[in-house]
Protein backbone atom coordinates (compact mmCIF):
# COMPACT_ATOMS: atom_id res chain seq x y z
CA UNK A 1 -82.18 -99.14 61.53
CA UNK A 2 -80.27 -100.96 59.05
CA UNK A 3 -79.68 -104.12 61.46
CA UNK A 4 -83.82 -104.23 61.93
CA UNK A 5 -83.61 -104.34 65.49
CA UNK A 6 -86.46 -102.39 65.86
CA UNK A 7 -88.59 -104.67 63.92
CA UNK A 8 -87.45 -107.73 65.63
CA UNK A 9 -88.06 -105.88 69.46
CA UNK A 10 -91.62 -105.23 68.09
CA UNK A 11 -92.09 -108.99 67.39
CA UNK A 12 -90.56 -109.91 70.76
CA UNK A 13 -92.72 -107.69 72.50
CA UNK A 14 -96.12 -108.60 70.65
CA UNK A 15 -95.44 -112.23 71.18
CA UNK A 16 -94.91 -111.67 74.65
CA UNK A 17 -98.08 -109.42 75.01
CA UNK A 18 -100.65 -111.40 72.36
CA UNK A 19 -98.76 -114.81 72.62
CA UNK A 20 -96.47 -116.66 69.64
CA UNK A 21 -99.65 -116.89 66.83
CA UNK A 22 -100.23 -112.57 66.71
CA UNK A 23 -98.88 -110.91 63.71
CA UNK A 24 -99.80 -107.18 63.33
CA UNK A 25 -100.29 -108.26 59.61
CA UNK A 26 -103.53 -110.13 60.60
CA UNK A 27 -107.26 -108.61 59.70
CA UNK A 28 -108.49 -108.95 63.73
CA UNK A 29 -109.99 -107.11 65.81
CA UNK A 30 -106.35 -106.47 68.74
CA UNK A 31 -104.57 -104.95 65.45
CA UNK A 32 -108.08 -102.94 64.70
CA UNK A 33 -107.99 -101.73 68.05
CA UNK A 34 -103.80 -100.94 68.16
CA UNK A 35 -104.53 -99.28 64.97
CA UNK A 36 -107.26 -96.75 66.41
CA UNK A 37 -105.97 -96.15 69.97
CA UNK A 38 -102.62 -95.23 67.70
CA UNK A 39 -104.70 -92.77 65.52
CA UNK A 40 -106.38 -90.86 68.46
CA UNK A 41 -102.91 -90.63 70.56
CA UNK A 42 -101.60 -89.28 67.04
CA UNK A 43 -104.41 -87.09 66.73
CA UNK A 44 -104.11 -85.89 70.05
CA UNK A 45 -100.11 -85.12 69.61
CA UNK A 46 -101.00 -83.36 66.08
CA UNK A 47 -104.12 -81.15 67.78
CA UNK A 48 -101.32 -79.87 70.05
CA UNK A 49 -98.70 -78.79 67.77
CA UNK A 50 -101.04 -76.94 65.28
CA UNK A 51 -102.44 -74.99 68.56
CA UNK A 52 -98.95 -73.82 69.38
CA UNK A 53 -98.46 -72.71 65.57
CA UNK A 54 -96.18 -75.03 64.31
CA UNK A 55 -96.99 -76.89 61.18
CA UNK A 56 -97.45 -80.62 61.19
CA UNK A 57 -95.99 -81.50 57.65
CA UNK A 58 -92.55 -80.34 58.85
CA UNK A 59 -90.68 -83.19 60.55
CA UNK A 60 -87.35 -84.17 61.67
CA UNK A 61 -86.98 -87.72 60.89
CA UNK A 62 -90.06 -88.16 59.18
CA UNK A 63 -89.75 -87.10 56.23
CA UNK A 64 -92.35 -88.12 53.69
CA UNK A 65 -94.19 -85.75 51.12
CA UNK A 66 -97.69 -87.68 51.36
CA UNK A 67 -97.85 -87.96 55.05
CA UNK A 68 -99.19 -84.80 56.50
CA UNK A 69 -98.60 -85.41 60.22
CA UNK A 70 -94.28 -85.76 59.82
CA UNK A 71 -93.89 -83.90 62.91
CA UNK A 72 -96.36 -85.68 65.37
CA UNK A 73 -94.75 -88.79 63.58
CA UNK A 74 -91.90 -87.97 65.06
CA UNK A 75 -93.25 -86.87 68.64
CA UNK A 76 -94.82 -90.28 68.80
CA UNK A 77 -91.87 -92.50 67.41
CA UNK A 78 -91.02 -93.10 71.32
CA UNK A 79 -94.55 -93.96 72.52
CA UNK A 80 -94.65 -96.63 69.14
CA UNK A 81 -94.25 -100.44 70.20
CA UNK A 82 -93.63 -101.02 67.15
């Protein structure tokens, strides 16, 4: 996304949702809470593809040696706001 649009949708949407002060930067308790119910969806998504025998390191787009979940990365990349 070399325009950022992406990034700037994700700050139009949170604004709208949390109001004009949120920042996903901030130490409170909504990001806390965005952070886990991200983690157990991704969790979820990852539990799935090991059952059906594919590995979870292996992604499409995500391609990143020290993240172990590439592939569920990329399953999720359409449920992530932001």
């Amino acid at each position: 996304d070399n325009t950022n649009r992406e990034g700037h949708a994700a700050k139009v949407y949170f604004n709208a949702v949390f109001g004009m002060d949120f920042s996903r930067s901030l130490d409170i308790p909504i990001n806390a809470a965005l952070n886990y119910g991200y983690m157990v969806l991704l969790a979820v998504c990852n539990r799935e593809i090991t059952a059906n025998g594919y590995l979870t390191q292996l992604g499409l787009i995500h391609d990143n040696i020290f993240n172990a979940f590439n592939l569920g990365s990329d399953i999720m990349e359409p449920l992530r706001p932001c």
